[in-house]
Protein backbone atom coordinates (compact mmCIF):
# COMPACT_ATOMS: atom_id res chain seq x y z
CA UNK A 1 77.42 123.10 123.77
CA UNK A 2 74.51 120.01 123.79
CA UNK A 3 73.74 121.42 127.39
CA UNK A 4 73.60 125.11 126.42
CA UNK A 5 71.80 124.23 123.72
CA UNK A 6 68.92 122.45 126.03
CA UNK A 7 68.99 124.84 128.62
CA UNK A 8 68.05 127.26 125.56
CA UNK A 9 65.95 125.44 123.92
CA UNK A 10 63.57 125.09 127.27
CA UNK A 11 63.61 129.00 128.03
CA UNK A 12 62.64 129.70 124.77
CA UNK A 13 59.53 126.84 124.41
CA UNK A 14 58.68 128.07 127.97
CA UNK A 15 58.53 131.59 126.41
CA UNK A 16 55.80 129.96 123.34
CA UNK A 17 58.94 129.58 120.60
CA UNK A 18 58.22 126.77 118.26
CA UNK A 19 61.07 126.66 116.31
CA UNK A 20 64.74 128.82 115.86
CA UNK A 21 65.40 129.96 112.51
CA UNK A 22 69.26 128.99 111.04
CA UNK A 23 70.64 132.17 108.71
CA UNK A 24 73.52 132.57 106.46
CA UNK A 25 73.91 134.76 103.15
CA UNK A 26 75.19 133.21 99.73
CA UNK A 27 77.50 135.03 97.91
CA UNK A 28 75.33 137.45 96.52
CA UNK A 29 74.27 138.44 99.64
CA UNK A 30 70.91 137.09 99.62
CA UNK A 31 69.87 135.42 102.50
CA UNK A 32 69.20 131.97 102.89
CA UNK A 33 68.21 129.85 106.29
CA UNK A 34 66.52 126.84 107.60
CA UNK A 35 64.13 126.34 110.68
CA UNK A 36 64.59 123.74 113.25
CA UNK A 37 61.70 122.68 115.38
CA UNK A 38 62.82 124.26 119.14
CA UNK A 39 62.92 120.20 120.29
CA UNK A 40 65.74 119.92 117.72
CA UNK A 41 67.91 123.36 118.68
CA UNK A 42 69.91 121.01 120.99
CA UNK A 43 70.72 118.48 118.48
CA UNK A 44 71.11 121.49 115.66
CA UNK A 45 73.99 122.70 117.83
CA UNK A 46 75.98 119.23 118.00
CA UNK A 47 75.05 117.76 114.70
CA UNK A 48 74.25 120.86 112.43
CA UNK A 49 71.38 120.75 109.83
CA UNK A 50 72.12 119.29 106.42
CA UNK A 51 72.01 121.70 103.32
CA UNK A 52 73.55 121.04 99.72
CA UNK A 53 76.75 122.66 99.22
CA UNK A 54 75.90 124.21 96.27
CA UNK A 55 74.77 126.95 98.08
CA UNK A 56 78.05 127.96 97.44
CA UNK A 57 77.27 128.83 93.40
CA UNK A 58 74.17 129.87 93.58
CA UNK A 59 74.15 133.13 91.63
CA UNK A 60 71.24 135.83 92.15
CA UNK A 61 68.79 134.08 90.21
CA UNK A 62 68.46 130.77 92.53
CA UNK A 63 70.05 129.24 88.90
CA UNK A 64 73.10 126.94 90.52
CA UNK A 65 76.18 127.15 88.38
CA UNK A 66 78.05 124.14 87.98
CA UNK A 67 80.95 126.05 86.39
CA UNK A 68 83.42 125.80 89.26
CA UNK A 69 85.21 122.60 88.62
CA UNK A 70 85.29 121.48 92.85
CA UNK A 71 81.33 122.04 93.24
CA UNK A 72 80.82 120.84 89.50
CA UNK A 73 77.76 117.90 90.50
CA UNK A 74 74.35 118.11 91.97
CA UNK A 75 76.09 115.72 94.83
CA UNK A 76 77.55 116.57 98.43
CA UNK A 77 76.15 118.19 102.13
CA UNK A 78 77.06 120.14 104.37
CA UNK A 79 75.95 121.19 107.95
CA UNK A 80 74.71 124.10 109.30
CA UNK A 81 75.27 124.77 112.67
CA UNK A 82 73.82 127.83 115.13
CA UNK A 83 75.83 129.92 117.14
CA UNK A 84 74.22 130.28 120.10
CA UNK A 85 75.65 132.72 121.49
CA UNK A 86 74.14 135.21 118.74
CA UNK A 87 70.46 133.29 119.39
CA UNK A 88 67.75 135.94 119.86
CA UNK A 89 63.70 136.03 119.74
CA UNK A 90 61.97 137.56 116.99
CA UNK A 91 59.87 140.27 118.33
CA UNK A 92 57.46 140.40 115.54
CA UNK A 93 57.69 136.72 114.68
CA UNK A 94 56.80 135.28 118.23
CA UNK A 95 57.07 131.85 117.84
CA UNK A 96 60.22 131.73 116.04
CA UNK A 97 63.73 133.21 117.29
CA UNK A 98 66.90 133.45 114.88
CA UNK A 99 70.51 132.18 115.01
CA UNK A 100 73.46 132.82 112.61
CA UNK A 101 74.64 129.49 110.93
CA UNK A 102 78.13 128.71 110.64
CA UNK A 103 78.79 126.04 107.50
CA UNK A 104 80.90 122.68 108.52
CA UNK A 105 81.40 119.62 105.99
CA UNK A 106 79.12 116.58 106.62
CA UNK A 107 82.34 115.07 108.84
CA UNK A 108 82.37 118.29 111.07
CA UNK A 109 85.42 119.70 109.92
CA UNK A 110 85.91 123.81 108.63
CA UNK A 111 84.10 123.94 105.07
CA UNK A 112 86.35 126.84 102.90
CA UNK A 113 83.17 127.96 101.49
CA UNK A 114 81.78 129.24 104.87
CA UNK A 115 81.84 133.11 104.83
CA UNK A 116 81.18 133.30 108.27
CA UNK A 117 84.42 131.48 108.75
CA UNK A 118 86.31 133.41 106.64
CA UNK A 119 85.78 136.44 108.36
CA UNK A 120 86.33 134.46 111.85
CA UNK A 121 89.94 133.87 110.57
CA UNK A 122 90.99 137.68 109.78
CA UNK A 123 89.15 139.23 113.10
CA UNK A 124 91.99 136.32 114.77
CA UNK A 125 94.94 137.42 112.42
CA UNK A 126 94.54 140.92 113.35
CA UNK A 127 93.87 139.87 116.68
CA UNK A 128 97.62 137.96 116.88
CA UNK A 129 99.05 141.52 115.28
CA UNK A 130 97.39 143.41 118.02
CA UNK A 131 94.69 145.13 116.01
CA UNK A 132 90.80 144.71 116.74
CA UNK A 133 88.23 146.11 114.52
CA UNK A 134 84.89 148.19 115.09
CA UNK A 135 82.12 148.01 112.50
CA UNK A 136 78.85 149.00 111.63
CA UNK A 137 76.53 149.48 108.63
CA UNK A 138 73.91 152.19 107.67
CA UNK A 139 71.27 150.67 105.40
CA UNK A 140 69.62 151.97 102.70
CA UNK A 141 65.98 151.02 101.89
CA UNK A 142 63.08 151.57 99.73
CA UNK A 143 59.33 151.10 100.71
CA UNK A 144 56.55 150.44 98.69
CA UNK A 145 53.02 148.94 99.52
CA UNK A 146 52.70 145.13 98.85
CA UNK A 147 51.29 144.45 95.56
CA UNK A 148 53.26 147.01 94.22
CA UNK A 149 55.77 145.86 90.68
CA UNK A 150 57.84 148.62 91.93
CA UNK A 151 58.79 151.62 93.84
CA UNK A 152 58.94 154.36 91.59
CA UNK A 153 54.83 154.10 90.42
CA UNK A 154 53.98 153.80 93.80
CA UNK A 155 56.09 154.94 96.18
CA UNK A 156 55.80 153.71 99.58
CA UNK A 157 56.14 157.82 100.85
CA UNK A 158 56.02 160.98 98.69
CA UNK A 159 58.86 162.67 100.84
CA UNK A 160 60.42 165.41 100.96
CA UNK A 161 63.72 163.83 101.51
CA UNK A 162 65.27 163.79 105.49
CA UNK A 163 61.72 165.42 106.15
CA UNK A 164 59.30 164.43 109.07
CA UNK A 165 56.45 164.63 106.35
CA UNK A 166 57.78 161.42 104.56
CA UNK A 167 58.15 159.26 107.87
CA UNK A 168 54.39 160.43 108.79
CA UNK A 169 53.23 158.44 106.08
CA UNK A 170 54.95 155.57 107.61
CA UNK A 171 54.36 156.20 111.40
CA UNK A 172 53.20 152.85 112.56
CA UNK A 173 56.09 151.22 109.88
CA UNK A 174 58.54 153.54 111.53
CA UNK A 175 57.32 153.00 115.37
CA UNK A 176 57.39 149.24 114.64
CA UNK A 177 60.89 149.49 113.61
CA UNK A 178 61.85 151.33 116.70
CA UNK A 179 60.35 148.71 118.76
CA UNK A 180 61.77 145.82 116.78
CA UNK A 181 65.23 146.32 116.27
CA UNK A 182 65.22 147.35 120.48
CA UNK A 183 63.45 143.88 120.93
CA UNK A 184 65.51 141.70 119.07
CA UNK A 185 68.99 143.34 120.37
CA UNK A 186 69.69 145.68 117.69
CA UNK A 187 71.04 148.98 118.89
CA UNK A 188 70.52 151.62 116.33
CA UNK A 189 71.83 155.31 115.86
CA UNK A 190 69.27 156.89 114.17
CA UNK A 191 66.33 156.65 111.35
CA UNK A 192 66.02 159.46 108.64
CA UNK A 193 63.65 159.63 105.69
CA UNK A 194 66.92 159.41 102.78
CA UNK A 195 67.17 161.18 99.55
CA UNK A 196 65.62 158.71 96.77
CA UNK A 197 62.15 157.90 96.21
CA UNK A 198 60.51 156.34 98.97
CA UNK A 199 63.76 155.44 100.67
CA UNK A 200 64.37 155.27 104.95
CA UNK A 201 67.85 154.93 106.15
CA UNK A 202 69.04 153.55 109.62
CA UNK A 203 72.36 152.62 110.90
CA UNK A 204 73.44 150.25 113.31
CA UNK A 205 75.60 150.76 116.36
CA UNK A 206 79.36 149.63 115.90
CA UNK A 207 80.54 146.38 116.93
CA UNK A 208 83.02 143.55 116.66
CA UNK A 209 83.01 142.18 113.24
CA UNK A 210 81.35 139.11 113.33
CA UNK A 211 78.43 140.87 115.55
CA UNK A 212 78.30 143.06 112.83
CA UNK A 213 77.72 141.04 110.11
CA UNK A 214 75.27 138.86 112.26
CA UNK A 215 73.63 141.92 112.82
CA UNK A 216 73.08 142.97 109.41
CA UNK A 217 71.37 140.04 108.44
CA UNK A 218 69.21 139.68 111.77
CA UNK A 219 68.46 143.62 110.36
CA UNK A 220 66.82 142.25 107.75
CA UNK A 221 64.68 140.02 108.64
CA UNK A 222 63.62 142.78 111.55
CA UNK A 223 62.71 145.46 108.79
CA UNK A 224 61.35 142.99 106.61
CA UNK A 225 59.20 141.36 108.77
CA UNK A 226 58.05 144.81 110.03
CA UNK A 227 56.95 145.81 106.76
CA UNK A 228 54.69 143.22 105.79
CA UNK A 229 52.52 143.54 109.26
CA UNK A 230 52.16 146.71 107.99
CA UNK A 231 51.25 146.18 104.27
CA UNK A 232 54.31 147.03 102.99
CA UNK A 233 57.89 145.44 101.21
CA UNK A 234 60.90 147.06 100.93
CA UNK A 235 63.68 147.07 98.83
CA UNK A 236 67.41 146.47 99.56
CA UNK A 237 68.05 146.26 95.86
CA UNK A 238 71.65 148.41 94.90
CA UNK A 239 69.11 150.02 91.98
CA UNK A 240 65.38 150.64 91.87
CA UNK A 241 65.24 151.96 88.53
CA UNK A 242 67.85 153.35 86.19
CA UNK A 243 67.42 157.37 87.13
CA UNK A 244 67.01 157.29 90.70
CA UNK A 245 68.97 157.18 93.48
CA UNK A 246 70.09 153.39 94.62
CA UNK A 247 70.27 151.86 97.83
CA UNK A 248 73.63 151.55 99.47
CA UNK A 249 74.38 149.62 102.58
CA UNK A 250 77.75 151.99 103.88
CA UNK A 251 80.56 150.02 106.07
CA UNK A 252 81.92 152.30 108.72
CA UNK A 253 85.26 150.50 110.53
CA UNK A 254 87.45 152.11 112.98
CA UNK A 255 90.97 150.11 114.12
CA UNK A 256 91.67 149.68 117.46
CA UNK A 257 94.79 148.65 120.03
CA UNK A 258 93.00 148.08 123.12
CA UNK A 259 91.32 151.08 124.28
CA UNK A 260 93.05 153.26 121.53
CA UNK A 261 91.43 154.08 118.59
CA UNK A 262 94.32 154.36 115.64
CA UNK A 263 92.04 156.51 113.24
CA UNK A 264 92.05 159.29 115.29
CA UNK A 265 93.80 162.03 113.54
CA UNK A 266 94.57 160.40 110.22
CA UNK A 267 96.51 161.37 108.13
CA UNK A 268 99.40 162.23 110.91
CA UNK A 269 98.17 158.89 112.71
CA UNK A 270 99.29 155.39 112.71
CA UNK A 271 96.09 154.57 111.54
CA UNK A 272 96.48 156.18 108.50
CA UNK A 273 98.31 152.92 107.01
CA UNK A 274 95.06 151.02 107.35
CA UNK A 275 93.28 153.81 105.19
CA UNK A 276 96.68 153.85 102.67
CA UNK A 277 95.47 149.74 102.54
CA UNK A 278 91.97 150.18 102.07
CA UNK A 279 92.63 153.16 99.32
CA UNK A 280 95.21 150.22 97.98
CA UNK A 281 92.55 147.24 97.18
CA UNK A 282 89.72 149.42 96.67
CA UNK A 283 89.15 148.42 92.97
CA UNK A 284 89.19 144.46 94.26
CA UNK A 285 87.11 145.60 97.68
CA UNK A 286 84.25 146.84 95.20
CA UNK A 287 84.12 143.23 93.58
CA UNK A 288 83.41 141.99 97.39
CA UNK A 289 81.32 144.68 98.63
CA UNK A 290 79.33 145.74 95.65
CA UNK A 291 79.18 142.88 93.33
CA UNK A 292 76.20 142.82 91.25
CA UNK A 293 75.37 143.65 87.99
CA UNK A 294 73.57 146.34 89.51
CA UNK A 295 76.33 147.38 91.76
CA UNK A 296 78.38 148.73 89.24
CA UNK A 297 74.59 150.83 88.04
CA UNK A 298 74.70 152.20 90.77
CA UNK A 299 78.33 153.56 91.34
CA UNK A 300 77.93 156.94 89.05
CA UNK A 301 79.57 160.10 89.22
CA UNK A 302 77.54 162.81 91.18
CA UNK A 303 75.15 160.53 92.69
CA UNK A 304 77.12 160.36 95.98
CA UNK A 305 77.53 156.74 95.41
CA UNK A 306 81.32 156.68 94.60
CA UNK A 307 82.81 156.25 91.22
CA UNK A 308 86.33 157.37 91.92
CA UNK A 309 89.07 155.63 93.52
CA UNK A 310 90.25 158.45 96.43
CA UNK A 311 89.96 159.61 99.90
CA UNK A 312 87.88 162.45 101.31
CA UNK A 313 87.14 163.89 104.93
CA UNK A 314 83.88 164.24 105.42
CA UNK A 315 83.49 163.91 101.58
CA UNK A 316 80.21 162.14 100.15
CA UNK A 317 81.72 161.18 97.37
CA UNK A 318 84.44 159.64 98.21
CA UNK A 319 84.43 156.06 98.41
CA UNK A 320 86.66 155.88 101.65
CA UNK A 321 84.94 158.96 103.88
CA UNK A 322 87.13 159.90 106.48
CA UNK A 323 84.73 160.80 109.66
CA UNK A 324 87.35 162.28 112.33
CA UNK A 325 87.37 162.26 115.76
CA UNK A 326 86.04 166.04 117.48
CA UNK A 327 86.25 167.84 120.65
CA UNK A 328 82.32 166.66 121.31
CA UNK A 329 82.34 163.11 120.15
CA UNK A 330 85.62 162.27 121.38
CA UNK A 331 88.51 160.07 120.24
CA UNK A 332 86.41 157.39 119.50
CA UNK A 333 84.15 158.46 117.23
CA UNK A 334 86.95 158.31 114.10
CA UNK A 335 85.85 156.03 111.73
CA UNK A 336 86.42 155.60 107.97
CA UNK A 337 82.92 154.92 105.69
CA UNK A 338 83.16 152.50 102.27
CA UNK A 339 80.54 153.82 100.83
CA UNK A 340 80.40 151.89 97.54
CA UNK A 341 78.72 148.97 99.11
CA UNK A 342 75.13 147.42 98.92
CA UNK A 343 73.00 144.80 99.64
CA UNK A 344 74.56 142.52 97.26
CA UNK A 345 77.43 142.22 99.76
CA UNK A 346 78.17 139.00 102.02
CA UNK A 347 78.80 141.24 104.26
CA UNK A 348 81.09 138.48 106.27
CA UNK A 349 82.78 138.41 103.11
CA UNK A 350 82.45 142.03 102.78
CA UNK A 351 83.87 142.47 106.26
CA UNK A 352 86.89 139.79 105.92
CA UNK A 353 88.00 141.38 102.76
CA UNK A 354 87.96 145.33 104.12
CA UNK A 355 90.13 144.15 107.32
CA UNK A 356 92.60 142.33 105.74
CA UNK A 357 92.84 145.04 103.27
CA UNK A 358 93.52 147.80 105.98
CA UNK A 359 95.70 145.41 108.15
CA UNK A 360 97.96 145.31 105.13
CA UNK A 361 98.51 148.45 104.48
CA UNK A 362 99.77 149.18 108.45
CA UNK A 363 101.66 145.93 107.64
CA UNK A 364 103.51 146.90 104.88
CA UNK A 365 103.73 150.77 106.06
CA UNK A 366 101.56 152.63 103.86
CA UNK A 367 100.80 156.21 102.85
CA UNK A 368 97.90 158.05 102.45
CA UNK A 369 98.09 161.26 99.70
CA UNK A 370 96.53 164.08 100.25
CA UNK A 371 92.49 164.23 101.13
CA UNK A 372 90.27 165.27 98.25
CA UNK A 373 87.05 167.69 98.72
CA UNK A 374 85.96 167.89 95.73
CA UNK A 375 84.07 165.73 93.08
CA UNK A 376 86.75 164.38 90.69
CA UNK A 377 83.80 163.67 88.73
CA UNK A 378 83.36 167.23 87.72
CA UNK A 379 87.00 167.23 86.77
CA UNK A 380 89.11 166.62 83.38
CA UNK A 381 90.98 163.10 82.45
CA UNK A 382 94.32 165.37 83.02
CA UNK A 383 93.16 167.06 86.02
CA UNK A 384 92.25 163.27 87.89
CA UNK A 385 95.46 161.93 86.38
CA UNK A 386 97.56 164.50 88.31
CA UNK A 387 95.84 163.39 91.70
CA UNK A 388 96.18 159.86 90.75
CA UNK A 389 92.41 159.24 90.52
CA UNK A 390 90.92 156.71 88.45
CA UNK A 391 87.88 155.27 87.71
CA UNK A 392 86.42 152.07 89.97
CA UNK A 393 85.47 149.54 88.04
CA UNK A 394 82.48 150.30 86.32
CA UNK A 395 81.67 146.70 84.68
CA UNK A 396 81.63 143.20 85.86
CA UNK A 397 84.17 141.75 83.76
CA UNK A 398 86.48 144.87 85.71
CA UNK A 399 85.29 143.95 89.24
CA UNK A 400 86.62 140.36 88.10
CA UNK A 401 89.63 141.30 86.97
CA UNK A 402 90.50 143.93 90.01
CA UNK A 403 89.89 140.68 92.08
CA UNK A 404 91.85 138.54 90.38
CA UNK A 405 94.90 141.01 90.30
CA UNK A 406 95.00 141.70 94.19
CA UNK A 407 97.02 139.28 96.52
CA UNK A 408 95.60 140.02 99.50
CA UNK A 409 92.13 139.93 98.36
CA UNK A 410 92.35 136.39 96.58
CA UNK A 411 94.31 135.49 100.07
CA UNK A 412 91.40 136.31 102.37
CA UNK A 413 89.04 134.31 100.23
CA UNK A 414 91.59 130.78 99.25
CA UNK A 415 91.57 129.45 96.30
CA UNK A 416 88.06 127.38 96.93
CA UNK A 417 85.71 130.09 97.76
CA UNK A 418 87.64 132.69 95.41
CA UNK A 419 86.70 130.05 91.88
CA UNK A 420 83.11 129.83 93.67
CA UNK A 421 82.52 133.28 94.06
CA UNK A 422 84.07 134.02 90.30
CA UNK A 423 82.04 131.65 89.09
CA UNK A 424 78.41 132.80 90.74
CA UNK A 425 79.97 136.23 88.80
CA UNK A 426 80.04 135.08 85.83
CA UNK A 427 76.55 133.18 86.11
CA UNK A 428 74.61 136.48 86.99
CA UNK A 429 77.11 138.33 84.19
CA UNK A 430 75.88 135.80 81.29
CA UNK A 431 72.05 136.05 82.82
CA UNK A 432 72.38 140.04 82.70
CA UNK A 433 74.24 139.95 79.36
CA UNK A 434 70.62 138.66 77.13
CA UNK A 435 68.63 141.14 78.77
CA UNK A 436 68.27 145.26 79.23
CA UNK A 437 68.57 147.97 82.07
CA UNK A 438 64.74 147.58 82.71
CA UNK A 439 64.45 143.94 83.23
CA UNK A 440 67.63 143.75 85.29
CA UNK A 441 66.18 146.44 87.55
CA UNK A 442 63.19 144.50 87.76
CA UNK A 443 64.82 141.40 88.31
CA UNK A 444 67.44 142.32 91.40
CA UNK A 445 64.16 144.69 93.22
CA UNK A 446 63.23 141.91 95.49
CA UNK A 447 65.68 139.66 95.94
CA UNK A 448 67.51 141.32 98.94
């Protein structure tokens, strides 16, 4: 690794790098990092670079909660180490280029509060049951010009939504972003102009789940950096302002055995177990992928943001959207879509928790009832009751206690992360619980 590490390290000071930024995401998705001088990449990669462990509870606010008993004192490090493999330049940072960090205690061994790790461990218990898993995220975003206190006064576009008209007002953001993501070894799909005020969307191509995750968070730092060369911020935030449209930050995952892909034709597939698993934890999945106070502001009927527990195909909103395989895209192109999911997200954590999930439920031989292509929103109490749809968990204090209540969930965290994740919960509950819609809008708008 040392030698790798060296061998890097001269390319990339050759190439006019000064220094290799370290990233990781707490668990409320925010991103956090440190930057190592590219002389010290080599010894980075041995030796990791010290941090406090009390990354692990800090909630949204950067306010560290000392509430879970194991991480209860301002004392203790941990290391934070690059994976090299994942290194990569930062086109529109050019003396810096960016590395995932994988957490390590101060003596080197596994740390149970590193997401990245947690994740690692399901991709290699589906692995030994034969399964591997495809993923990839759209992202939502809004845009506004810097200086602006929000989006909705001044909107970085004026739309119309998914027309050419709104991404002319943002040509050179929008060429940049092109250039960057293709620069910094981020394949995308596409780029629309989205529904909400001043919002873009883009989605990323599918990969292994640890690439994935890496990926979102290099996708970051890509559109942010982007942005402000070109006057501008965005916003990941899950809610911009009460009445409008929020962002969401959609996981698509396909299962695969070898070159098969086991969503194709779901429901009469085998992969339809692993969407019977997903459909199982889905009130617990929420408090993983969406867990903010704004999360749950954001998950309202009709806004095509989920706020029923069902499956669809091809159904906005549904949480679980079935995309099947056709005669054009092929076999391969079946994926299922959990939409309610957001910036908020670790999405390691995010990613670890959806996999087990599905695993599961081809574990334990699961059954999928029938699609649903309507809105049960629009429906009666009695109507919903007779499909078996209920509501997600529209508070906190629910998230918390669909966590709590699933096995498998609480499994894929262990008991360590699982009180420190609670716990950074129950700080940004408390914080959100003095205050009103307005200034927790306000609050959340940047920090993604």
């Amino acid at each position: 690794m040392t030698k790798a590490a060296s061998a890097a390290a001269k390319d990339l000071a050759v190439a006019g790098i000064t220094g290799v930024q370290l990233a990781w995401a707490d668990n409320n998705g925010i991103p956090r990092s440190r930057v190592v001088p590219i002389a010290g990449l080599a010894d980075a990669a041995a030796r990791g670079v010290g941090a406090t462990a009390l990354f692990a509870v800090f909630d949204t606010h950067d306010e560290i909660t000392f509430a879970h008993p194991d991480l209860g004192t301002p004392s203790g490090d941990i290391r934070v180490v690059p994976v090299l493999e994942r290194l990569r330049r930062l086109s529109r940072q050019p003396s810096l280029a960016w590395a995932p960090g994988r957490q390590i205690t101060a003596d080197g061994r596994p740390w149970p509060y590193c997401q990245r790790t947690v994740l690692q461990r399901q991709v290699e218990i589906a692995k030994a049951r034969g399964f591997a898993l495809k993923a990839g995220y759209e992202l939502e975003f809004a845009v506004a010009p810097v200086g602006s206190p929000d989006i909705v006064s001044a909107p970085g576009h004026s739309g119309p939504a998914y027309s050419p008209h709104g991404l002319l007002e943002l040509d050179e953001f929008v060429t940049a972003l092109l250039h960057d993501f293709d620069a910094n070894g981020l394949p995308l799909n596409q780029l629309h102009a989205e529904y909400g005020p001043a919002q873009l969307e883009l989605s990323l191509r599918a990969t292994d789940p640890l690439s994935a995750a890496d990926d979102q968070l290099l996708a970051r730092q890509t559109i942010h950096a982007a942005a402000r060369a070109h006057g501008l911020k965005v916003s990941f935030a899950p809610v911009i302002s009460e009445g409008a449209v929020g962002n969401g930050w959609h996981l698509h995952t396909s299962l695969w055995r070898g070159d098969r892909n086991l969503l194709a034709g779901v429901p009469d597939s085998e992969g339809a177990g692993y969407v019977a698993g997903l459909l199982r934890d889905l009130p617990a999945l929420t408090a993983i992928t969406a867990p903010s106070v704004p999360s749950t502001m954001r998950l309202r009927p009709g806004f095509f943001a989920s706020a029923y527990g069902f499956w669809g195909v091809e159904n906005r909103e549904a949480p679980l959207r079935y995309v099947p395989a056709t005669e054009l895209l092929g076999e391969g192109n079946a994926n299922v879509e959990l939409k309610p999911s957001d910036a908020s997200a670790n999405p390691y954590l995010a990613l670890a928790a959806v996999l087990a999930a599905g695993v599961a439920g081809m574990a334990d031989g699961l059954r999928l009832p029938e699609p649903i292509a309507a809105d049960p929103g629009t429906w009666t109490e009695e109507q919903r009751a007779a499909r078996g749809v209920v509501r997600l968990p529209s508070t906190p204090a629910e998230q918390d206690a669909a966590l709590v209540a699933s096995p498998r969930i609480r499994e894929v965290l262990g008991e360590e992360l699982l009180g420190a994740f609670r716990a950074v919960r129950k700080a940004d509950l408390d914080w959100a619980a003095e205050r009103g819609t307005d200034e927790i809008v306000a609050a959340h708008l940047w920090r993604y």
